[in-house]
Protein backbone atom coordinates (compact mmCIF):
# COMPACT_ATOMS: atom_id res chain seq x y z
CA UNK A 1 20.83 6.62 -21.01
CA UNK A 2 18.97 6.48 -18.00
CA UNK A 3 15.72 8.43 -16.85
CA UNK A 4 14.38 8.34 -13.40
CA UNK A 5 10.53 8.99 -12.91
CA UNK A 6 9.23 10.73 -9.92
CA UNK A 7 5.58 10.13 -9.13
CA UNK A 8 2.87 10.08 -6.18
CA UNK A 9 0.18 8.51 -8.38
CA UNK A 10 -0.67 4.43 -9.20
CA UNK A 11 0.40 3.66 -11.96
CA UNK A 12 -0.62 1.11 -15.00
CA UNK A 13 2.51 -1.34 -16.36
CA UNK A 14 1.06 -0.05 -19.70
CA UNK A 15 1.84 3.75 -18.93
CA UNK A 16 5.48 2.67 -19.01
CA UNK A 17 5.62 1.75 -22.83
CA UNK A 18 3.73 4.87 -23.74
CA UNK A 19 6.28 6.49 -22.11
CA UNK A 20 9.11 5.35 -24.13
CA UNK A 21 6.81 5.84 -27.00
CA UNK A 22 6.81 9.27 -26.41
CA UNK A 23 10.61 9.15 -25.58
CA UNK A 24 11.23 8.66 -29.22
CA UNK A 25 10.95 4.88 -28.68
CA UNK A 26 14.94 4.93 -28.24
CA UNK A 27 16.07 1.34 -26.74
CA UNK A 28 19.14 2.43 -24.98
CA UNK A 29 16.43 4.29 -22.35
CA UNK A 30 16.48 2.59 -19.17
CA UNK A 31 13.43 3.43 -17.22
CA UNK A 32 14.08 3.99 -12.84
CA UNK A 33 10.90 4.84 -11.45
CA UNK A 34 10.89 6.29 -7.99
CA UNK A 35 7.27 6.17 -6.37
CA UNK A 36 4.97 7.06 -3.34
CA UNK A 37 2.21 3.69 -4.57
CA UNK A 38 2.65 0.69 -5.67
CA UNK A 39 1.88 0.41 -9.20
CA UNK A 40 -1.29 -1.11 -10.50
CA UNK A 41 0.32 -3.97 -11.84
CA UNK A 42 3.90 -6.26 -11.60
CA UNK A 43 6.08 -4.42 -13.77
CA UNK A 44 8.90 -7.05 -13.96
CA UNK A 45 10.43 -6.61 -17.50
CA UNK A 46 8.90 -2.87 -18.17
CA UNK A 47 11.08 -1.09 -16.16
CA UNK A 48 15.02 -0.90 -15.11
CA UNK A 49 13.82 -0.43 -11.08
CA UNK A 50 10.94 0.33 -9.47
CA UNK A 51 11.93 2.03 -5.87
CA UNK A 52 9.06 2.15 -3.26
CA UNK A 53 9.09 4.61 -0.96
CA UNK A 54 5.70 5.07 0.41
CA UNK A 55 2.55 2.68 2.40
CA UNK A 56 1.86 -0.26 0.41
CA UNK A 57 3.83 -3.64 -1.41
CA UNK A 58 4.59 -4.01 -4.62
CA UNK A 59 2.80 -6.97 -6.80
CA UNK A 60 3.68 -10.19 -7.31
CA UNK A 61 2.68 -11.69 -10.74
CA UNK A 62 1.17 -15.03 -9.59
CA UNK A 63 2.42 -18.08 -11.39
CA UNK A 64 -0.38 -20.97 -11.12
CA UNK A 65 1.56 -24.61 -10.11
CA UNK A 66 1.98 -27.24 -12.89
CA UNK A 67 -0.10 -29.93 -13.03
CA UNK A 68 1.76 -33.69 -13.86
CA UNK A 69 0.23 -34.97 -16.96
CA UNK A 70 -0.36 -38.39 -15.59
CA UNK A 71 -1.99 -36.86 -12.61
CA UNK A 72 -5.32 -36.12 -14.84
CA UNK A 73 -8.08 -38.47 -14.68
CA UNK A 74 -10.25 -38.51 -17.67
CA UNK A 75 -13.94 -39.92 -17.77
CA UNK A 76 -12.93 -43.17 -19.48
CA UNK A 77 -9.64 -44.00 -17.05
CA UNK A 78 -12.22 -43.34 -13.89
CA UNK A 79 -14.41 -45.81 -15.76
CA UNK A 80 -11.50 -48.40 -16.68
CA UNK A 81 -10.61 -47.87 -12.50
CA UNK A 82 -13.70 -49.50 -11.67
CA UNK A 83 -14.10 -53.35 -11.80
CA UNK A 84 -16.60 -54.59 -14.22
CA UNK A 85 -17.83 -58.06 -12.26
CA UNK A 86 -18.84 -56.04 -9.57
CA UNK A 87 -22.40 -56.23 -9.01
CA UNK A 88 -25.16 -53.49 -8.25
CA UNK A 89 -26.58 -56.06 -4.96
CA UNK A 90 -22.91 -55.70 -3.95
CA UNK A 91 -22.80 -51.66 -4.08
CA UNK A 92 -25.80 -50.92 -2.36
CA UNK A 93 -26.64 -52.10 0.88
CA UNK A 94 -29.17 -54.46 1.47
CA UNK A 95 -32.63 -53.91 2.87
CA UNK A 96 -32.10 -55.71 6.34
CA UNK A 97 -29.00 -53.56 6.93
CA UNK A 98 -30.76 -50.42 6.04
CA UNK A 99 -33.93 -51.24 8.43
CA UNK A 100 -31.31 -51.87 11.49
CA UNK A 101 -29.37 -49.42 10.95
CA UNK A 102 -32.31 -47.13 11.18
CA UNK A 103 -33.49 -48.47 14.45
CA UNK A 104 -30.27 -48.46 15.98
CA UNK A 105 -30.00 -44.57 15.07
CA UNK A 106 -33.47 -43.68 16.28
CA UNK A 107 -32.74 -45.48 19.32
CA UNK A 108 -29.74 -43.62 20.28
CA UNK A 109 -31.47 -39.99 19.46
CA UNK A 110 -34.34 -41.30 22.16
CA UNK A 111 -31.36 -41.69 25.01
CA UNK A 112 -29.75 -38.48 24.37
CA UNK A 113 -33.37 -36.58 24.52
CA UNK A 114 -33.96 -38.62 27.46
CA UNK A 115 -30.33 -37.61 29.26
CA UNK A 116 -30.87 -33.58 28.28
CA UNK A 117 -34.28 -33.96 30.18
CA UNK A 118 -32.87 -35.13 33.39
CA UNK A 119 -29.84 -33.31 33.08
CA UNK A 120 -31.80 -29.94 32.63
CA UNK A 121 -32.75 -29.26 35.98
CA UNK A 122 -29.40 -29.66 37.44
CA UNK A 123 -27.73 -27.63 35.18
CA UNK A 124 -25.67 -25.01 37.27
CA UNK A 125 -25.95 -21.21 35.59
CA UNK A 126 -22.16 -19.75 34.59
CA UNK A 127 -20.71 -17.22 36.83
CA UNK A 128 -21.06 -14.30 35.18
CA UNK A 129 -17.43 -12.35 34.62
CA UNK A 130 -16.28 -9.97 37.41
CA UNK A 131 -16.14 -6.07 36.09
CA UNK A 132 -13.37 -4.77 34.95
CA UNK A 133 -12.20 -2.22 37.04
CA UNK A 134 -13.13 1.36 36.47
CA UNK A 135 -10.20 3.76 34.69
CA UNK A 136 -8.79 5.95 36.98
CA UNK A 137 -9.90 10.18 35.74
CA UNK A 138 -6.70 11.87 35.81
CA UNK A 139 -5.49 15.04 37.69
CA UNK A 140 -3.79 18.03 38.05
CA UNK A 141 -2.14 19.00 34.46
CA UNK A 142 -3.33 15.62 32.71
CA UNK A 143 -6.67 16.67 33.82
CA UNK A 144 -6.67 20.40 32.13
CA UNK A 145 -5.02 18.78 28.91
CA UNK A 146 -7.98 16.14 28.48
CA UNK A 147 -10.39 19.02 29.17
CA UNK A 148 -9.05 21.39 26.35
CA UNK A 149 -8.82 18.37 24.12
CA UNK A 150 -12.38 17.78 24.99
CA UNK A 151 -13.48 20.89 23.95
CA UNK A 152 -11.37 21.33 21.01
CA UNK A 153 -12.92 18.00 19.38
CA UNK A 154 -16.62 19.08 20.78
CA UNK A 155 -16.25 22.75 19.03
CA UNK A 156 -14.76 20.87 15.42
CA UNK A 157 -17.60 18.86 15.61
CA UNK A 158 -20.37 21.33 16.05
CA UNK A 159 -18.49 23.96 13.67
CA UNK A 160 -18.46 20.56 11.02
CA UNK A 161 -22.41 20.30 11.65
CA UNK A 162 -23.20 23.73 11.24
CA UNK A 163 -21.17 24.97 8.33
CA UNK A 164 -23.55 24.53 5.50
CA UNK A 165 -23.22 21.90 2.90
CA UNK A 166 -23.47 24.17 -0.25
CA UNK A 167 -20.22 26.03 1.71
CA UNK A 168 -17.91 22.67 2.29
CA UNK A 169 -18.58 21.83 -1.28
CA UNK A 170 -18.10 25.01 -2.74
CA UNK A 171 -14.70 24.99 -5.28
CA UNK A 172 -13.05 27.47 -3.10
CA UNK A 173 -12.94 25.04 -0.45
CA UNK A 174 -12.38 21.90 -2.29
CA UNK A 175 -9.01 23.49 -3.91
CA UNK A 176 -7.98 24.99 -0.55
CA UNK A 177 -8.32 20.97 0.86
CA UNK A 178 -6.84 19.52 -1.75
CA UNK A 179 -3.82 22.13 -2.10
CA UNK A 180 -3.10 21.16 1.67
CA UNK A 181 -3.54 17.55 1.11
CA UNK A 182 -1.19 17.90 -2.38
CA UNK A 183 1.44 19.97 -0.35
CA UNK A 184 1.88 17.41 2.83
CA UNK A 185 2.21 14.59 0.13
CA UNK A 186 4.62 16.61 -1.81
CA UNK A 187 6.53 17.35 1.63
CA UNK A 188 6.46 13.93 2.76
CA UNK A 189 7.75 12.49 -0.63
CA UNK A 190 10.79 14.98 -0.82
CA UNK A 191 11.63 13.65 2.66
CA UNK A 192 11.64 10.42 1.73
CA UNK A 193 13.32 10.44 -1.17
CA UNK A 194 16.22 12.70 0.31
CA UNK A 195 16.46 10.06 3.21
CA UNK A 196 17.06 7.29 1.36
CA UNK A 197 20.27 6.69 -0.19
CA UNK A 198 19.45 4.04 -2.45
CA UNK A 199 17.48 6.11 -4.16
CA UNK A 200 19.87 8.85 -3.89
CA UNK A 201 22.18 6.68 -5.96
CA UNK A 202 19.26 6.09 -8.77
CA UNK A 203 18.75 9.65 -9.16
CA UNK A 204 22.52 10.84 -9.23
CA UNK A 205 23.31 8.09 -11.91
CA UNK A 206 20.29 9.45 -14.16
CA UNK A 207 20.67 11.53 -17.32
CA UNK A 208 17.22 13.09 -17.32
CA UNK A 209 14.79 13.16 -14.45
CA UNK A 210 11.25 13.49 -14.97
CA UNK A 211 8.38 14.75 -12.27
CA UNK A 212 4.86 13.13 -13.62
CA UNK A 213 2.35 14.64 -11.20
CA UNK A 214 1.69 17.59 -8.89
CA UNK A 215 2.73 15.66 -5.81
CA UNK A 216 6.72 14.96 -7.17
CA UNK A 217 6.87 18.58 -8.51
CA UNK A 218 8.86 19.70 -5.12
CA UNK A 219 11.24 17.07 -5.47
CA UNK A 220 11.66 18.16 -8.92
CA UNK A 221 12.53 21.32 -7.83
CA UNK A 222 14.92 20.30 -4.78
CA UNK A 223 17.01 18.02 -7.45
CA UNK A 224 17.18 20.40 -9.55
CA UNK A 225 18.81 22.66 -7.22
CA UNK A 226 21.23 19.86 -6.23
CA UNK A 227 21.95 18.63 -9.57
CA UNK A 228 22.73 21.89 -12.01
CA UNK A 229 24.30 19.39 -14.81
CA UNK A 230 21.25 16.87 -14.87
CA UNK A 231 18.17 18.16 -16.45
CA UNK A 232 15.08 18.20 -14.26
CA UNK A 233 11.83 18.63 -16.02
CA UNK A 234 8.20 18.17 -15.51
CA UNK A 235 5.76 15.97 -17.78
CA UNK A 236 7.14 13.64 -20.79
CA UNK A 237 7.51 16.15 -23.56
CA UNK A 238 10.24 18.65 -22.05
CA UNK A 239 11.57 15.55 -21.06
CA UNK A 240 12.08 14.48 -24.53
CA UNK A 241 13.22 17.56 -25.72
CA UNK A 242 16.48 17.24 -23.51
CA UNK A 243 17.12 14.13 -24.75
CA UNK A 244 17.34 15.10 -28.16
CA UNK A 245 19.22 17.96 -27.03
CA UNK A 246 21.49 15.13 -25.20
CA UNK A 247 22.15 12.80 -28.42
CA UNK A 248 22.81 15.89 -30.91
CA UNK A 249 25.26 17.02 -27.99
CA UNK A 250 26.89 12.92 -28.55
CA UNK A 251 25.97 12.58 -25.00
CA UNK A 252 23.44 9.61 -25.87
């Protein structure tokens, strides 16, 4: 049996066994997940497909390279590397060396000071970059569209700064926002998923489809309207009561 999920929300590789948990924990359930987000997490084992169709890539479970046995040094093979008859006069350099080699360096820094100096006067200033030249302001209609633009932006901004805070953040408000915001994602997602025929396929080949959140609910609907002998339901229990309905009917 096959279920397709619908969602808008991230979600965890763990939500996936709790839902098959609350599926009655059947194994022939093969889980299709169609989603606006990535989940949180690779889900490479958990699920039958998982079908992006919004911003974002799905995760990669990273796989750190193994290292060759032989290619680890321990303390004692780093020690047995190291010859035993050399001495410590040998390793460090010896006093003579060290005094020229300090002289020499000294030396050298004295020149250089000595070149900036009487290089520093001559130095010729960089021509500075040329302007760029000035945009040209545009006229006749292009010129009346900029100006309402103008305005409109000037006018959102000052109506912004003057509504009071206690107002914007009032719940009236907030639900009106996020009602608009829920019903462009829910619009957007039904597009998508209606444009793609790959996922198309998924959802015709399913025996139950399930919307999870607010934002898949209008997809929900539209399949169901399409698809009058698959069930369509929202949330994981009615979901689970038509797939008991399904294997008393000898359809699982």
């Amino acid at each position: 049996m096959k279920v397709v999920l619908l969602s808008t929300r991230r979600l965890p590789p763990a939500y996936f066994d709790t839902v098959r948990a609350d599926l009655g924990g059947r194994p022939e359930v093969g889980l299709d997940v169609v989603a606006w987000v990535p989940p949180a997490g690779p889900v490479d084992g958990l699920v039958e497909s998982f079908t992006l169709i919004g911003p974002g890539r799905m995760p990669v479970e990273i796989v750190p390279p193994a290292v060759p046995a032989d290619s680890v040094s321990t303390p004692a093979a780093d020690a047995e590397a190291v010859p035993a008859d050399v001495s410590e006069a040998a390793k460090a350099p010896a006093p003579e060396a060290v005094a020229d080699t300090e002289a020499a360096t000294e030396s050298v820094a004295d020149t250089e000071v000595a070149a900036i100096e009487v290089a520093a006067p001559d130095a010729v200033a960089e021509p500075k970059p040329a302007p760029a030249a000035a945009k040209s302001r545009p006229t006749g209609a292009k010129r009346v569209v900029k100006a309402v633009q103008w305005r409109y932006r000037r006018l959102r901004r000052a109506g912004g700064k003057v509504l009071p805070r206690s107002i914007k953040k009032a719940a009236p408000i907030r639900k009106l926002t996020a009602n608009r915001r829920g019903n462009d994602l829910s619009k957007n997602y039904w597009a998508r998923v209606q444009s793609r025929p790959d996922v198309m396929k998924v959802v015709d080949q399913a025996d139950v489809v399930i919307a999870l959140d607010a934002g898949s609910i209008w997809a929900g609907w539209q399949l169901g309207r399409r698809m009058t002998d698959t069930p369509v339901v929202l949330g994981i229990p009615a979901a689970r009561r038509e797939l008991d309905r399904l294997v008393g009917a000898g359809n699982g």
